[in-house]
Protein backbone atom coordinates (compact mmCIF):
# COMPACT_ATOMS: atom_id res chain seq x y z
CA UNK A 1 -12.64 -13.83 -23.30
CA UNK A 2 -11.14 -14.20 -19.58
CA UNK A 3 -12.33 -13.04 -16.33
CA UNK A 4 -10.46 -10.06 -14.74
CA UNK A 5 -10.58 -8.43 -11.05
CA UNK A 6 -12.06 -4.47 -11.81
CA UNK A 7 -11.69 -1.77 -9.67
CA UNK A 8 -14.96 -0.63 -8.95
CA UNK A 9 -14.09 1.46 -5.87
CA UNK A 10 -11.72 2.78 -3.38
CA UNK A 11 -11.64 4.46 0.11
CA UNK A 12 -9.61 5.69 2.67
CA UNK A 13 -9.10 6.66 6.85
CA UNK A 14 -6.81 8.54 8.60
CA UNK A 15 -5.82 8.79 12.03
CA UNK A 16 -7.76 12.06 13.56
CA UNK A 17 -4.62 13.63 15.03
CA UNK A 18 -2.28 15.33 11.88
CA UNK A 19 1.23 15.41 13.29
CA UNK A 20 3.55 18.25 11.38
CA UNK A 21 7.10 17.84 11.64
CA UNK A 22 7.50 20.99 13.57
CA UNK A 23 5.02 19.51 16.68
CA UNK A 24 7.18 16.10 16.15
CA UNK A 25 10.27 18.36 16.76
CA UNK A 26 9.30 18.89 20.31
CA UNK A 27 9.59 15.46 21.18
CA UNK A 28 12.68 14.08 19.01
CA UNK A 29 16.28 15.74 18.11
CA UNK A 30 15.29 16.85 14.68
CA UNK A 31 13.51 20.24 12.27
CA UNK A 32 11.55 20.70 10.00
CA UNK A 33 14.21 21.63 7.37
CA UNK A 34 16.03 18.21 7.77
CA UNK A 35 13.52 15.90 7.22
CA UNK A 36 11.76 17.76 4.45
CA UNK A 37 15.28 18.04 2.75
CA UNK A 38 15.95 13.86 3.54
CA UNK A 39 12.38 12.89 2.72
CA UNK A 40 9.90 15.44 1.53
CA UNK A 41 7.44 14.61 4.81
CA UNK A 42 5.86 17.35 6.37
CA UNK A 43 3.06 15.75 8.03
CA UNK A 44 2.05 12.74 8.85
CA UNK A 45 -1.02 11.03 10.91
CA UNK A 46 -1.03 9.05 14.36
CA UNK A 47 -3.26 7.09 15.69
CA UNK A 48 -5.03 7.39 19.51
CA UNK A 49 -5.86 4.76 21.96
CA UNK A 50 -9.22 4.12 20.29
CA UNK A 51 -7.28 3.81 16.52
CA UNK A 52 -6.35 0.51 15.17
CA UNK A 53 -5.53 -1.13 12.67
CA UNK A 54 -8.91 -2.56 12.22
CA UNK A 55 -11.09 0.41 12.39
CA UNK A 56 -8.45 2.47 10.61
CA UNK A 57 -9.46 -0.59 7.53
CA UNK A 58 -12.89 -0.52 8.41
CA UNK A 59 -13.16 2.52 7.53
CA UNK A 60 -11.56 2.68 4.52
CA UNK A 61 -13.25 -0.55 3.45
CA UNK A 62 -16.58 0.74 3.71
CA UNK A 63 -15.50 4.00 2.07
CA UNK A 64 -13.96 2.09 -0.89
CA UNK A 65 -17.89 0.01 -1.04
CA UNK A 66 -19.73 3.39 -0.65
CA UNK A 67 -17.99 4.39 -3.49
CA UNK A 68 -18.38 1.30 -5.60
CA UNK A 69 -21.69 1.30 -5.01
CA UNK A 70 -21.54 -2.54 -3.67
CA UNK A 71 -22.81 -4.02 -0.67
CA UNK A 72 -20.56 -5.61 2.13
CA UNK A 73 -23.36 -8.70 2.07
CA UNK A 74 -21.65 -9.66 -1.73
CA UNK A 75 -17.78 -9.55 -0.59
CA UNK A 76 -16.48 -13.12 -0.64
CA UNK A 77 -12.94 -12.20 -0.19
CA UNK A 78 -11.14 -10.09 2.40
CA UNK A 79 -6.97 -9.69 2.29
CA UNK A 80 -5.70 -7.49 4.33
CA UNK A 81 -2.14 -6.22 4.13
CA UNK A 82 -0.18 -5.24 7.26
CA UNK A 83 2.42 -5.51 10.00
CA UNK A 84 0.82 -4.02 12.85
CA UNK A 85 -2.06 -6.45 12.98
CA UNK A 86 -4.67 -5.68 15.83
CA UNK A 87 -3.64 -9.04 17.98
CA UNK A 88 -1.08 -11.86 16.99
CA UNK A 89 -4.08 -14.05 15.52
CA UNK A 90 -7.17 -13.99 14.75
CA UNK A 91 -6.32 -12.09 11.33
CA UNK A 92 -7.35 -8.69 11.68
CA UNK A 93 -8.95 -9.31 8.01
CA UNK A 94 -11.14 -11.31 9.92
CA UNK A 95 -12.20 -8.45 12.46
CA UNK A 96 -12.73 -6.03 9.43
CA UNK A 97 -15.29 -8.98 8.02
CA UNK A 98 -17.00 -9.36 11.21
CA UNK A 99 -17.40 -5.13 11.38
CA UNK A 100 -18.64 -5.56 7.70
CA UNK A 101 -21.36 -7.75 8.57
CA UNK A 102 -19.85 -9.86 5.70
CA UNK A 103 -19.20 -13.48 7.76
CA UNK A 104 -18.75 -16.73 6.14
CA UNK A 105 -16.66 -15.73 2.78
CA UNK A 106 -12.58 -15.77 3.28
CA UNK A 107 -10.54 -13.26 4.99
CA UNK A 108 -7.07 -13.26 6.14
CA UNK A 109 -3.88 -11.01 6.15
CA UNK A 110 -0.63 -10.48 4.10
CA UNK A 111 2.47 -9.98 5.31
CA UNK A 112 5.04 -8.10 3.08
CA UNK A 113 5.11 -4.81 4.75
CA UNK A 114 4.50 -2.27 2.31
CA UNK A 115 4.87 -4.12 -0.36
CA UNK A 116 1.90 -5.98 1.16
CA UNK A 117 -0.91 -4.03 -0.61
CA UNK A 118 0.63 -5.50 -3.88
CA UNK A 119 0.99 -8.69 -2.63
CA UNK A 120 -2.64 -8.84 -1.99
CA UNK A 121 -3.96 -7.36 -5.05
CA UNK A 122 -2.01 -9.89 -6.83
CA UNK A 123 -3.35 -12.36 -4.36
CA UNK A 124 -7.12 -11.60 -4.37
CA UNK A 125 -6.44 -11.06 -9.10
CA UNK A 126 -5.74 -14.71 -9.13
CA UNK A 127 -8.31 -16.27 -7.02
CA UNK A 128 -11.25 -13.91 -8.64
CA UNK A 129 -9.55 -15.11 -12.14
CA UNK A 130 -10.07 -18.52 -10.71
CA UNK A 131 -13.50 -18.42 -9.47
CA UNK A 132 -12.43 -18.96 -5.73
CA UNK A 133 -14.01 -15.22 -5.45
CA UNK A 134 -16.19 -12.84 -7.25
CA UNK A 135 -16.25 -9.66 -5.18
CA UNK A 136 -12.90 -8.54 -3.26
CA UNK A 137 -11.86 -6.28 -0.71
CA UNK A 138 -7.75 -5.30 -0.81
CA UNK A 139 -7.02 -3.53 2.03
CA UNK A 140 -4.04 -2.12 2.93
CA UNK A 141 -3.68 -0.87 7.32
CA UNK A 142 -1.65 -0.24 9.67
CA UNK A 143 -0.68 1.34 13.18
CA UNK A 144 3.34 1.74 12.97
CA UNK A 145 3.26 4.18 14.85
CA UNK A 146 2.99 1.27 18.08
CA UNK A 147 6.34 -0.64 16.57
CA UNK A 148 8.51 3.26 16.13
CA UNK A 149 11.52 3.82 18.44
CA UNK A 150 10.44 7.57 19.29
CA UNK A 151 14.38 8.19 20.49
CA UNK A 152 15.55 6.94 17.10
CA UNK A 153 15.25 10.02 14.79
CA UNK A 154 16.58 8.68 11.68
CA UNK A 155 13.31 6.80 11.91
CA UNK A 156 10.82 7.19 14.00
CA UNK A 157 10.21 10.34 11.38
CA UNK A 158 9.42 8.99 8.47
CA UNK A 159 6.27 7.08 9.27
CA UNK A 160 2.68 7.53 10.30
CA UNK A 161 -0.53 5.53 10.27
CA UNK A 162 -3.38 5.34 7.79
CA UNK A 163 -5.59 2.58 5.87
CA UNK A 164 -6.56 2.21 1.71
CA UNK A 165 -8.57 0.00 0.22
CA UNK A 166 -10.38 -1.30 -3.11
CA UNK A 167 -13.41 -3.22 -4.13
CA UNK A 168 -12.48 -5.91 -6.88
CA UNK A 169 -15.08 -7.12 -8.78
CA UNK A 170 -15.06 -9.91 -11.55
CA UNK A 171 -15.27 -9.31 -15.03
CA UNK A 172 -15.76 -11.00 -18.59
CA UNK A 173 -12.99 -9.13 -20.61
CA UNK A 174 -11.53 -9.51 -24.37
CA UNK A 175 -7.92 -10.28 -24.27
CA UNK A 176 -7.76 -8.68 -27.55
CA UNK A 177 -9.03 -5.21 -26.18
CA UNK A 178 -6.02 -3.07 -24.73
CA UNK A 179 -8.55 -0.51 -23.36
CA UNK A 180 -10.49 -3.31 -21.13
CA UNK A 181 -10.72 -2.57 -17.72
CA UNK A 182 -9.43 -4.84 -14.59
CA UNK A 183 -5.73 -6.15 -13.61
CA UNK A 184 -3.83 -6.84 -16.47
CA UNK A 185 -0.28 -8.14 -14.73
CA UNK A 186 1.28 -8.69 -11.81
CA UNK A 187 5.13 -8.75 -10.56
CA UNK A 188 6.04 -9.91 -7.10
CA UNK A 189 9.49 -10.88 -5.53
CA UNK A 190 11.29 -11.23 -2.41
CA UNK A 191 14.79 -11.65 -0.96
CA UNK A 192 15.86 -12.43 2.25
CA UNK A 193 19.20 -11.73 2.13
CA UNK A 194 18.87 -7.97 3.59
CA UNK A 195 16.66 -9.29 6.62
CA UNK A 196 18.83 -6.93 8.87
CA UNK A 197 18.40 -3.90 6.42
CA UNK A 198 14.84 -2.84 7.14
CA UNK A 199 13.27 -5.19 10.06
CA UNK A 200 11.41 -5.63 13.75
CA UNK A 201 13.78 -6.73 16.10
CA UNK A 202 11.13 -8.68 17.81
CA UNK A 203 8.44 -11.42 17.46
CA UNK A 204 6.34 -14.24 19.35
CA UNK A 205 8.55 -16.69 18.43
CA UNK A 206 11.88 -14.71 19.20
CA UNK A 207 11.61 -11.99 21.84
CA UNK A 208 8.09 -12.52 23.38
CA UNK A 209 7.95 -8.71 22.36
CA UNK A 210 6.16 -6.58 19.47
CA UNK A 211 9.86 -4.72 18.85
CA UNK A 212 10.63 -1.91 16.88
CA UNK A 213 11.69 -0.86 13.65
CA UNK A 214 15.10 -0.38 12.73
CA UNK A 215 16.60 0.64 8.88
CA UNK A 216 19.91 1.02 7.14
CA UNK A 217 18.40 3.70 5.26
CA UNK A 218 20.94 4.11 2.66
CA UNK A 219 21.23 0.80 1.67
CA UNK A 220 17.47 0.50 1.75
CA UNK A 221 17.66 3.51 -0.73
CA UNK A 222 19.63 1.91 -3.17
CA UNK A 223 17.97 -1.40 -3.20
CA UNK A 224 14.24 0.74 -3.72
CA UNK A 225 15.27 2.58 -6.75
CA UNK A 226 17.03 -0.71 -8.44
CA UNK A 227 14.55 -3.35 -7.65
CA UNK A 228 11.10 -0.71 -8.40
CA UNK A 229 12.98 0.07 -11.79
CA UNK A 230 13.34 -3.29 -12.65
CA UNK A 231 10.23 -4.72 -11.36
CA UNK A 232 8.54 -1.75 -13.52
CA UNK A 233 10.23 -2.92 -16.47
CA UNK A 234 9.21 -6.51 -16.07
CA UNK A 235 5.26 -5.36 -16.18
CA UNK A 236 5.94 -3.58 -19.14
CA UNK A 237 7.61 -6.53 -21.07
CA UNK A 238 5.03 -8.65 -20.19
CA UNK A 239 2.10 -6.80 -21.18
CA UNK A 240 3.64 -5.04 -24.27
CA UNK A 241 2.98 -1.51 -23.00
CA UNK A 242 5.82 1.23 -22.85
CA UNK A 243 6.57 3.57 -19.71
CA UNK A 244 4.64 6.57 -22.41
CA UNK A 245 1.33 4.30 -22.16
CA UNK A 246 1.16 4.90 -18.66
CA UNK A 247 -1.36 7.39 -17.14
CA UNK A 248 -0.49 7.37 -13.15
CA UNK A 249 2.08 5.63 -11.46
CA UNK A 250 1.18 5.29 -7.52
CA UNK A 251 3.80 4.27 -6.06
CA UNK A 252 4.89 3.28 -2.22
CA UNK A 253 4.94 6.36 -0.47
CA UNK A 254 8.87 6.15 1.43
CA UNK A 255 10.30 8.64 0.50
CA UNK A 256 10.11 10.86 -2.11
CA UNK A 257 13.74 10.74 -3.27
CA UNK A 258 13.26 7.57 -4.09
CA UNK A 259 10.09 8.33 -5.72
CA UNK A 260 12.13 10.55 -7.74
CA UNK A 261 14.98 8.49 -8.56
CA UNK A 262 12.81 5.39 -9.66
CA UNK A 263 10.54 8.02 -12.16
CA UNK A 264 13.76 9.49 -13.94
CA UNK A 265 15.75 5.90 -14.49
CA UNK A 266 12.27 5.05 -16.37
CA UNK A 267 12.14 8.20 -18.31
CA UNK A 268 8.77 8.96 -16.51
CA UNK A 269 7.50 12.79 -16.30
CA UNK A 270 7.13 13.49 -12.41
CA UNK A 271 3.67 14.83 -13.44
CA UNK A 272 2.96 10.97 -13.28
CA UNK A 273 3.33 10.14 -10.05
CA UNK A 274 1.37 10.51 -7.29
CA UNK A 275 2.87 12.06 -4.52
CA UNK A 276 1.04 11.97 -0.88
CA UNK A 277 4.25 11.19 1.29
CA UNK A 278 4.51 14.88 2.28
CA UNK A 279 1.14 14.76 3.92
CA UNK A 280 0.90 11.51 4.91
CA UNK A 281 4.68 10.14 5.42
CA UNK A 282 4.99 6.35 5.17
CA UNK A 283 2.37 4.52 5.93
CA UNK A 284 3.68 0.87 4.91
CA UNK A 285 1.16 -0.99 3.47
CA UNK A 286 -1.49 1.43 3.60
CA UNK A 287 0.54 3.92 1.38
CA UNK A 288 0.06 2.80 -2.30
CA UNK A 289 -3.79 2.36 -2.09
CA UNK A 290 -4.19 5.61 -0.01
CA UNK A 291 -2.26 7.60 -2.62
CA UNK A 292 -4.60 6.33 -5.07
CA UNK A 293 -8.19 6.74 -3.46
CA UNK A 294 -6.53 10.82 -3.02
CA UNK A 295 -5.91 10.90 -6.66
CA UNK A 296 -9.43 9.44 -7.46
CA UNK A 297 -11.12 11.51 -5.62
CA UNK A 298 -9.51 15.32 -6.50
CA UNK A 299 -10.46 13.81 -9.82
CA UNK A 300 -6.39 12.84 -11.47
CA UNK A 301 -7.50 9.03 -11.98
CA UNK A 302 -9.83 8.54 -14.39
CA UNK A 303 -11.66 5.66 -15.76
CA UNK A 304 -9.65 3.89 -18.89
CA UNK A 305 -6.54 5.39 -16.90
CA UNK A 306 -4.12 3.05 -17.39
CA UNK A 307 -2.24 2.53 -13.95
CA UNK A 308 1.00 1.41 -12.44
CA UNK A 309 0.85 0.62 -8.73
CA UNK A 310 4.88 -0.43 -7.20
CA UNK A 311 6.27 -0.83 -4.16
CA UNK A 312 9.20 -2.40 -1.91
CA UNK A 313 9.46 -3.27 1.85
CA UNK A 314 10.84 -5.21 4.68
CA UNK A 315 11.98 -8.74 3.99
CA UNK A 316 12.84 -7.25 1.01
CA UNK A 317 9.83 -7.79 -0.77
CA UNK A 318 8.95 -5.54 -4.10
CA UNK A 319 6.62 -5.66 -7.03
CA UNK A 320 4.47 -3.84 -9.35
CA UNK A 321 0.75 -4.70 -10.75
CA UNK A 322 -0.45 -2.69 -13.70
CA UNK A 323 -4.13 -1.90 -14.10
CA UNK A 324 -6.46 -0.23 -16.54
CA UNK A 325 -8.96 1.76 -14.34
């Protein structure tokens, strides 16, 4: 027997205001026709004024406990993936806890930027299989909207803003028992190297300035669709289960090219994968766990699915975390 982190719930918030690419046409050089045909977005979300990061999470978080059918009073354990945090410090993890009414447990933020949401499952897996925590939130938020250059077309269209999160809860498993439920492994890894492929060019530390985002997109491309295939591949090695076992693969919502390419070099059926990024566009972080609350909830995801949840960001950072729902 071991102890494994169980999804017991998940939620999700979106900005109020839909954007469609035709509206977002008024105000940048671009159509509809060319980004659907670069990126299969059609719509995305944007937040107001009175929209952050924080309530955006909020939100979702108390969706995802709603659903679990767990109070906020027994969550020891907040992570919160982003890169549009509400202020420099204090964590916004730490604003969703106070909004909770959950003080006194831990609660802090991730930064991997949309790998982040994996980076904190994996995170919040080994301290509940440790005993630092019994009952976890995983939220993935963010706001990019605030870091987009709007003149910059090649970018500024492929993202929006949105929050995700889950409820991990420990549980006494059997190794033994392939069907048991909870996170079975985890795959994380970074490189450096391409800093200046996908990247804020500004900081505290640097500028003074929040920045904005600038891409090499087609180098960012190629890296997604190697590194996700291998990172996939590296889960399945290490837990013995073939790319047939798999139920659902949620992946990072970037693009859906890439979502494409990455299914087909593992021999995966698109019927697999859940695809949001035409409604939703990229929402960093936020994407992977608000693809999968949408897919629980119009019923695809079922308990005993077994599930594959990959992404790769900024930094670069990439990985993959395979569950059994």
């Amino acid at each position: 027997m071991s102890v494994r982190a169980v999804i017991r719930g998940s939620g999700s918030a979106l900005p109020a205001k839909a954007v469609s690419n035709a509206e977002l046409a008024e105000r940048v050089d671009t159509n509809d026709e060319w980004i659907v045909e670069r990126t299969g977005i059609r719509n995305r979300y944007i937040a107001d004024e009175s929209e952050t990061t924080s309530t955006l999470a909020t939100l979702a978080a108390q969706r995802a406990l709603e659903a679990a059918g767990i109070d906020a009073a027994r969550i020891d354990l907040i992570i919160l993936a982003t890169a549009t945090p509400d202020q420099t410090f204090p964590a916004t993890a730490t604003i969703v806890q106070h909004n909770l009414g959950c003080n006194g447990g831990i609660a802090f933020d991730v930064a991997a930027v949309c790998s982040g949401f994996l980076y904190a499952l994996g995170t919040a897996d080994s301290m509940i299989r440790t005993g630092m925590a019994k009952c976890a939130l995983v939220i993935g938020a963010e706001t990019f909207s605030r870091i987009l250059d709007w003149e910059d077309r090649t970018t500024c269209v492929l993202f929006g803003d949105g929050a995700g999160a889950v409820v991990l809860e420990a549980q006494d498993v059997d190794d033994a028992d392939r069907t048991a439920p909870g996170v079975i492994a985890t795959r994380l890894h970074a490189d450096g190297a391409h800093n200046e492929m996908l990247f804020v060019d500004g900081g505290p530390s640097t500028t003074g300035t929040v920045g904005k985002l600038r891409m090499k997109g087609r180098e960012v491309f190629r890296h997604a669709v190697t590194n996700l295939a291998n990172v996939l591949t590296e889960v399945l090695d290490a837990t013995g289960f073939a790319p047939e076992d798999i139920d659902w693969v949620v992946p990072h919502q970037a693009n859906f090219r890439i979502l494409d390419a990455t299914a087909r070099k593992l021999g995966l059926p698109a019927e697999k994968v859940i695809v949001t990024v035409d409604q939703h566009a990229n929402t960093s972080a936020a994407s992977v766990p608000l693809a999968y609350d949408v897919a629980v909830r119009d019923g695809r995801i079922k308990p005993g699915d077994l599930v594959m949840f990959e992404a790769m960001g900024g930094g670069f950072t990439w990985g993959a975390c395979l569950v059994r729902i």
